[in-house]
Protein backbone atom coordinates (compact mmCIF):
# COMPACT_ATOMS: atom_id res chain seq x y z
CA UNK A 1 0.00 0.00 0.00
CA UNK A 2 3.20 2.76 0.63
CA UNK A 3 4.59 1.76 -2.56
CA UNK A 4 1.36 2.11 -4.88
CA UNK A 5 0.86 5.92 -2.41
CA UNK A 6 3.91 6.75 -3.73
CA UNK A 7 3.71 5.49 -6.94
CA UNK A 8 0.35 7.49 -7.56
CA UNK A 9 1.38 10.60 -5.06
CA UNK A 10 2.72 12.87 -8.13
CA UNK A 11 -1.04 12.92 -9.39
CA UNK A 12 -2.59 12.91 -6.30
CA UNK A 13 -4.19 16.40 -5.28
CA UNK A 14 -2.72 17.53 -2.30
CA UNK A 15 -5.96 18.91 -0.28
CA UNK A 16 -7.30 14.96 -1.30
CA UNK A 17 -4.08 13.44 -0.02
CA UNK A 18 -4.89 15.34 3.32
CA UNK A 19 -8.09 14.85 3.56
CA UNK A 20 -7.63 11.04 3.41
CA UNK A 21 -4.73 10.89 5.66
CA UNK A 22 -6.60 12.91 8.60
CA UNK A 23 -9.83 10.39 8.50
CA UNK A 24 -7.38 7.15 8.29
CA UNK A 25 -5.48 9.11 11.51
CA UNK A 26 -8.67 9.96 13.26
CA UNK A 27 -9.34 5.99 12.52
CA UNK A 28 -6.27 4.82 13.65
CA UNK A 29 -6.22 6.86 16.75
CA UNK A 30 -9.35 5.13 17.74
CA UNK A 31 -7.88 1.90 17.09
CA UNK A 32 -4.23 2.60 18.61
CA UNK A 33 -5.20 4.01 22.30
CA UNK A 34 -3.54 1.07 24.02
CA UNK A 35 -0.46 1.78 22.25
CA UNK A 36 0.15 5.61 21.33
CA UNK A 37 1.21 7.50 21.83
CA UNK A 38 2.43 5.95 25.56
CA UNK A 39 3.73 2.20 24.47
CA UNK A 40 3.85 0.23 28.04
CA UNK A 41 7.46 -1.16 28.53
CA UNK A 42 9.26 1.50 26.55
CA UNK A 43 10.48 2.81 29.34
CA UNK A 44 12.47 0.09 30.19
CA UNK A 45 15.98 0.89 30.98
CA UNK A 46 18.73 -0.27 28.82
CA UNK A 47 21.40 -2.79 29.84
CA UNK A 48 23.90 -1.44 32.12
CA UNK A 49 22.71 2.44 31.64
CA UNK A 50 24.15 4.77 33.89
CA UNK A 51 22.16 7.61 33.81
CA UNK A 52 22.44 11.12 31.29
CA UNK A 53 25.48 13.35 31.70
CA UNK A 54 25.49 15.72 35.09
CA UNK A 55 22.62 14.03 36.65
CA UNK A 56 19.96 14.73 34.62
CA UNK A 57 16.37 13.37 34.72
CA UNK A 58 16.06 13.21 31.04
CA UNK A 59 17.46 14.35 27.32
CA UNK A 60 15.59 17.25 25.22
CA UNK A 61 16.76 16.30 21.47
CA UNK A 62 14.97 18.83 18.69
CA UNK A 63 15.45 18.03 15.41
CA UNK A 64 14.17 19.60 12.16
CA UNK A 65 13.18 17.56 8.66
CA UNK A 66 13.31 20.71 5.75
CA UNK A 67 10.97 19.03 3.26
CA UNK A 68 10.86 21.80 0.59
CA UNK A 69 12.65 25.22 -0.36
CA UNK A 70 9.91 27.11 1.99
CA UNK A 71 10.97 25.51 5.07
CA UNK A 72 14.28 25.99 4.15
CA UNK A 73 14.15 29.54 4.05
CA UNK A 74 12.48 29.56 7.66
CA UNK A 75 15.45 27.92 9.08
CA UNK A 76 16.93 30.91 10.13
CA UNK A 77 14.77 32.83 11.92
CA UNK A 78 13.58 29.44 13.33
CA UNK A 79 16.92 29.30 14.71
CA UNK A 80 17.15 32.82 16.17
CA UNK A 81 14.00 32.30 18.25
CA UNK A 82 15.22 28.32 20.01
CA UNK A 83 18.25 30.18 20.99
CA UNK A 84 16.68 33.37 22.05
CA UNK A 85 14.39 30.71 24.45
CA UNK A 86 17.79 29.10 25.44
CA UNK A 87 17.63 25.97 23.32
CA UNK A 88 19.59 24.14 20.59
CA UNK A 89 18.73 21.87 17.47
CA UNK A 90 19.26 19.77 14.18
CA UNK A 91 18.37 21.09 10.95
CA UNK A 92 18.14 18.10 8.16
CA UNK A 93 18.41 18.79 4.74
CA UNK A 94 17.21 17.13 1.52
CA UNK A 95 19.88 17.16 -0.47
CA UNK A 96 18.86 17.09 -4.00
CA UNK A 97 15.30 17.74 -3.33
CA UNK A 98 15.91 21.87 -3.83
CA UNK A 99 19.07 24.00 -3.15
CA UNK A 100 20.87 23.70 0.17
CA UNK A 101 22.65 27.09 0.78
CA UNK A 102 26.07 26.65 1.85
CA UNK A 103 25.51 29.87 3.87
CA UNK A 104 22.81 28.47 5.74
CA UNK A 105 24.63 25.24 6.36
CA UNK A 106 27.48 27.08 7.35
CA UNK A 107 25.41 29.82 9.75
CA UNK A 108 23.39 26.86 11.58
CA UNK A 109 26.93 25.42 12.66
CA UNK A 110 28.35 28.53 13.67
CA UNK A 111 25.30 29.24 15.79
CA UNK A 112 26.20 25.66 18.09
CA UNK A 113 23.52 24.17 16.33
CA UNK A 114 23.62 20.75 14.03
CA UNK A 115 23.07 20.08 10.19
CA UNK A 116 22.14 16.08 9.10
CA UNK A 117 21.04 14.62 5.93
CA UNK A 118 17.68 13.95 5.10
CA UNK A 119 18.13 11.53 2.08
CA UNK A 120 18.50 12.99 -1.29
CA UNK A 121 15.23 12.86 -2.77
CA UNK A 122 11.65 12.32 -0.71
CA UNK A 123 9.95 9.58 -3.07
CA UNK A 124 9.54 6.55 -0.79
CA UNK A 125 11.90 4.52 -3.01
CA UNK A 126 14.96 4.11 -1.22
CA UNK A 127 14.12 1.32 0.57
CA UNK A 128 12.43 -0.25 -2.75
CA UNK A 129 15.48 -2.93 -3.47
CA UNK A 130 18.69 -3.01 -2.68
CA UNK A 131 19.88 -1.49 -6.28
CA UNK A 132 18.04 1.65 -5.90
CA UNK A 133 19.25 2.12 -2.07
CA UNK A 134 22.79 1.11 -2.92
CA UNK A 135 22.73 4.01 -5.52
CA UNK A 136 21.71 6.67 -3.27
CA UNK A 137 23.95 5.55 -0.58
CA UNK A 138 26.90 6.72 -2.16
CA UNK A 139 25.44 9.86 -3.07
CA UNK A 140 24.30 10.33 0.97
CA UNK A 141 27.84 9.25 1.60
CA UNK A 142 29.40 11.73 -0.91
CA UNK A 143 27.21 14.87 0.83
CA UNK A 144 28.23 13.38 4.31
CA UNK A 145 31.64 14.08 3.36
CA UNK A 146 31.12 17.22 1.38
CA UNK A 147 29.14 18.63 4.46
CA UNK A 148 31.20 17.45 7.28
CA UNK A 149 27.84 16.16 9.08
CA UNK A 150 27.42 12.46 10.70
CA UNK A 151 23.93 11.82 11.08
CA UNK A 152 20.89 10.80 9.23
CA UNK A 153 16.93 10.73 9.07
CA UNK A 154 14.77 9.00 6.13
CA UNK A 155 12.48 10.59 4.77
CA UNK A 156 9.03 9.52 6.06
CA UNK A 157 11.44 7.49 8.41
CA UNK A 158 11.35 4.72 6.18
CA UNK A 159 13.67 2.51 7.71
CA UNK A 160 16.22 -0.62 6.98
CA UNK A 161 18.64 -0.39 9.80
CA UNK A 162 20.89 -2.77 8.64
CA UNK A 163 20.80 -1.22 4.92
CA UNK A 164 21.60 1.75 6.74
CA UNK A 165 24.36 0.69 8.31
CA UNK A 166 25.87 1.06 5.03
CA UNK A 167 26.00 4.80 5.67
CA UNK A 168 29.13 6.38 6.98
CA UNK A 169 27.85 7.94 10.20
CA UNK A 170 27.54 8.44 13.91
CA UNK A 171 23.91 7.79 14.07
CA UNK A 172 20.64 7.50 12.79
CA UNK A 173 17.01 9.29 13.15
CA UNK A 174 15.10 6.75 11.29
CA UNK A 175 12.59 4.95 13.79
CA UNK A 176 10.11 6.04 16.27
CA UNK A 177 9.21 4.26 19.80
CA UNK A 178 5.57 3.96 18.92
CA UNK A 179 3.83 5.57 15.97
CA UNK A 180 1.16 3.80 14.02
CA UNK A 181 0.28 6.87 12.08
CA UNK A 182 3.71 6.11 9.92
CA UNK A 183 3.79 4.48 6.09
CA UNK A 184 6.42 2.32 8.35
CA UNK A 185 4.16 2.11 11.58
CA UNK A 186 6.86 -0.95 13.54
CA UNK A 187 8.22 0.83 16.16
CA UNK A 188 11.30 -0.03 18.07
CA UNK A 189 9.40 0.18 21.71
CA UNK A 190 12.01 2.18 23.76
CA UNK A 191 12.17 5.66 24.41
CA UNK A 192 16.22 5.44 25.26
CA UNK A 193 18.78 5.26 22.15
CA UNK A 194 20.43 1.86 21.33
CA UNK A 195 23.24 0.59 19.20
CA UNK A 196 22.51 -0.99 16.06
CA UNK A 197 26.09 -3.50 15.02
CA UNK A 198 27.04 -3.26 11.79
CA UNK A 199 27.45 -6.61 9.02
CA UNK A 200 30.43 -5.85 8.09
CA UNK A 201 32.49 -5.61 11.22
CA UNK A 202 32.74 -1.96 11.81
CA UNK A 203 31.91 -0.46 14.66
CA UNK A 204 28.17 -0.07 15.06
CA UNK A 205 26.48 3.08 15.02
CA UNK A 206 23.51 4.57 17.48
CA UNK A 207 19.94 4.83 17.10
CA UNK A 208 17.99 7.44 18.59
CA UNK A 209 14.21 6.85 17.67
CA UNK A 210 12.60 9.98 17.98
CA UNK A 211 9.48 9.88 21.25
CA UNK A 212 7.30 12.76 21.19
CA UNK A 213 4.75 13.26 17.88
CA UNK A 214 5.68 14.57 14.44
CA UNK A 215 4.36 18.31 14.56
CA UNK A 216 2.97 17.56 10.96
CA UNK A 217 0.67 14.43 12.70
CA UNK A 218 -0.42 16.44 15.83
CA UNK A 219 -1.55 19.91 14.16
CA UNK A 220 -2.07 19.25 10.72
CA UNK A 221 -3.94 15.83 10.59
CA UNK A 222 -5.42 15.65 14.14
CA UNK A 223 -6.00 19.79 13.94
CA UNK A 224 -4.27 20.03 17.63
CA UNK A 225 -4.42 23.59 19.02
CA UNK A 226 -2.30 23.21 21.73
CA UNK A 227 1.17 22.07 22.59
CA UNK A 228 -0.67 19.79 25.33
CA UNK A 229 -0.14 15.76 23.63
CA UNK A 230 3.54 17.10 23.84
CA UNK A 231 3.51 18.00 27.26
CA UNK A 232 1.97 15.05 28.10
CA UNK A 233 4.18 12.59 26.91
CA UNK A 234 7.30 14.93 27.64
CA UNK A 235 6.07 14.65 31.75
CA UNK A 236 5.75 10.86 31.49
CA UNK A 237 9.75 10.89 29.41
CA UNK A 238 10.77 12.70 32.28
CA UNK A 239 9.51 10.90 34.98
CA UNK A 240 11.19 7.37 33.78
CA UNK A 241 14.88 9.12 32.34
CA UNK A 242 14.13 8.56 29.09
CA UNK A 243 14.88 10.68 26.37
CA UNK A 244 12.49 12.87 24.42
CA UNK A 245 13.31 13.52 20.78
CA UNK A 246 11.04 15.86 18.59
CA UNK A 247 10.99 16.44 14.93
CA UNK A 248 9.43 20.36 13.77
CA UNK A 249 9.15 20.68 10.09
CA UNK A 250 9.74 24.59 9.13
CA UNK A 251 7.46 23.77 6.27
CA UNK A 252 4.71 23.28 8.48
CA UNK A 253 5.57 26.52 10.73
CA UNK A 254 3.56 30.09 10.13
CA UNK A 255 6.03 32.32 11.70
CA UNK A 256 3.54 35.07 11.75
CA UNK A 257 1.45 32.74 14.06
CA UNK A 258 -1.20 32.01 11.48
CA UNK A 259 -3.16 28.78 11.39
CA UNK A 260 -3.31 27.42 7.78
CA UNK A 261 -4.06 24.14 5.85
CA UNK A 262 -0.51 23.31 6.11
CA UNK A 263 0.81 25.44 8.64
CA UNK A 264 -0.17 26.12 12.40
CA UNK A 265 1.61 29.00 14.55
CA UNK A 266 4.99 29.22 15.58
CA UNK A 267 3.60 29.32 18.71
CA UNK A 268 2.55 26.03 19.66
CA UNK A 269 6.15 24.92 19.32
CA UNK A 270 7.45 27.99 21.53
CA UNK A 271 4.71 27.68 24.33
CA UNK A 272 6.13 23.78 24.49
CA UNK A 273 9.99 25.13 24.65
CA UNK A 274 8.52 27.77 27.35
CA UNK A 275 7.41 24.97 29.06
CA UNK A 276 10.26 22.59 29.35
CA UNK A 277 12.15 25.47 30.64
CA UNK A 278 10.00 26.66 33.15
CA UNK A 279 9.08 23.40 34.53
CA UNK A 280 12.33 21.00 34.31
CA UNK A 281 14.92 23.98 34.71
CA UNK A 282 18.38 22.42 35.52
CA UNK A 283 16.82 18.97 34.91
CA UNK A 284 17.39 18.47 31.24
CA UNK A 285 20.33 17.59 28.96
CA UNK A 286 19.61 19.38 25.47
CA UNK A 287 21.54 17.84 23.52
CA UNK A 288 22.47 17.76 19.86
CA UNK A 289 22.07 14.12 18.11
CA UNK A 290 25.52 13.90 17.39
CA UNK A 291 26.29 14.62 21.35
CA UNK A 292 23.87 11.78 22.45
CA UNK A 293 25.33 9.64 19.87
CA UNK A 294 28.75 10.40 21.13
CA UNK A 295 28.08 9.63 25.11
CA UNK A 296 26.09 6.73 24.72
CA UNK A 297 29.01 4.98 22.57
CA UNK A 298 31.23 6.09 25.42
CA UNK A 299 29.01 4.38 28.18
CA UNK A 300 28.80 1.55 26.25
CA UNK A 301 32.86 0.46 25.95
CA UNK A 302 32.85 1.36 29.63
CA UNK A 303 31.22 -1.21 30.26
């Protein structure tokens, strides 16, 4: 059924293509309750963990997936207002989707922030066969190199992880704890990151499934007014250690706080970051993916 979506998306109105995926979401949600977006057991510890860095109760991760030209020119500003409210993130590009400004790439890093790849085209097909994901592995490898970055998301986080082992980086972004609104809906059931080995005997590389809703999911297809489902599951993170890790599309953002078909306001997202820092100050560990990635490797040879 994801291939044939894909294969028919190109002709596929968009306002249909919504309107179809927000009644099969209000179906599923129905359906789902048990499981979503709390999955009972993900909180389970992993083996021999010893805690996040300094003490603290739990890790913050934002990330951002820029599907299309428009959200790449709201990076920016985007930027400027998570660091005006104290916080840090990852901005992942599409590579040969529309033109990635060296500028930009350049400005996020200088800022502290992170840049990651985001595939190279957003199609659905490179997980097809093994020829087609083969192909655009190099290329994913060649920008990895070009743009000095070690991490990686899939679009629609489409997932192989031992395909993507193939990759030459740190980490991945590719799976979810528990989402069955996905075109990939099999979660990997923990809200901690984990280390996926590699087939061909190098060292493996860390997964960090993100834990707290797509932005596009909560107040696009479910029409969500409020940062609240967030909150939610971000108290219930916190409480067990675990790690919550968000993906914002700046596609999906109205930075002049509109509410849209396709956009909600910029504010839902702040309110949430107003939140977390009024409510867990000194308690969380924001991090940048490729820091996570980093310590959890560490705790894992010390053991």
């Amino acid at each position: 059924m994801t291939r044939l979506f894909y294969f028919f998306k190109p002709v596929i109105p968009r306002s249909f293509q919504l309107s179809l995926r927000k009644l099969l979401v209000k179906k599923q949600a129905k359906k789902y309750k048990d499981v979503w977006p709390i999955l009972s057991g993900s909180e389970k510890k992993p083996k021999n963990w010893k805690g996040w860095p300094e003490g603290k109760d739990f890790a913050f991760v934002l990330t951002h997936d820029v599907e299309l030209r428009r959200g790449h020119d709201k990076c920016r500003e985007l930027l400027k207002l998570e660091k005006k409210l104290g916080f840090k993130s990852l901005f992942n590009f599409v590579a040969e989707r529309y033109k990635v400004d060296k500028e930009l790439r350049d400005f996020i890093v200088s800022e502290g922030f992170e840049v990651g790849i985001h595939g190279i085209k957003h199609d659905g097909k490179k997980f097809k066969n093994k020829k087609i994901f083969n192909k655009r592995a190099l290329k994913i490898n060649q920008y990895l190199k070009e743009w000095d970055v070690v991490g990686f998301r899939a679009p629609a986080v489409q997932h192989n992880l031992e395909w993507i082992g193939e990759l030459d980086i740190e980490y991945d972004l590719s799976t979810f704890d528990t989402d069955p609104f996905e075109p990939q809906p099999d979660g990997v059931g923990t809200i901690f990151p984990f280390l996926v080995e590699r087939k061909n005997g190098e060292p493996g590389y860390v997964e960090l499934p993100y834990t707290l809703d797509q932005d596009f999911t909560l107040f696009i297809l479910m029409n969500e007014s409020s940062p609240q489902m967030w909150i939610d599951k971000l108290n219930w993170i916190a409480d067990n250690g675990g790690m919550a890790l968000l993906i914002v599309h700046p596609d999906y953002v109205n930075l002049n706080n509109q509410k849209k078909t396709e956009e909600y306001p910029v504010n839902y997202y702040l309110d949430f970051l107003r939140y977390v820092s009024k409510n867990f100050e000194g308690r969380y560990w924001n991090a940048l993916p490729k820091d996570v990635a980093m310590y959890y490797k560490k705790m894992i040879e010390a053991n």
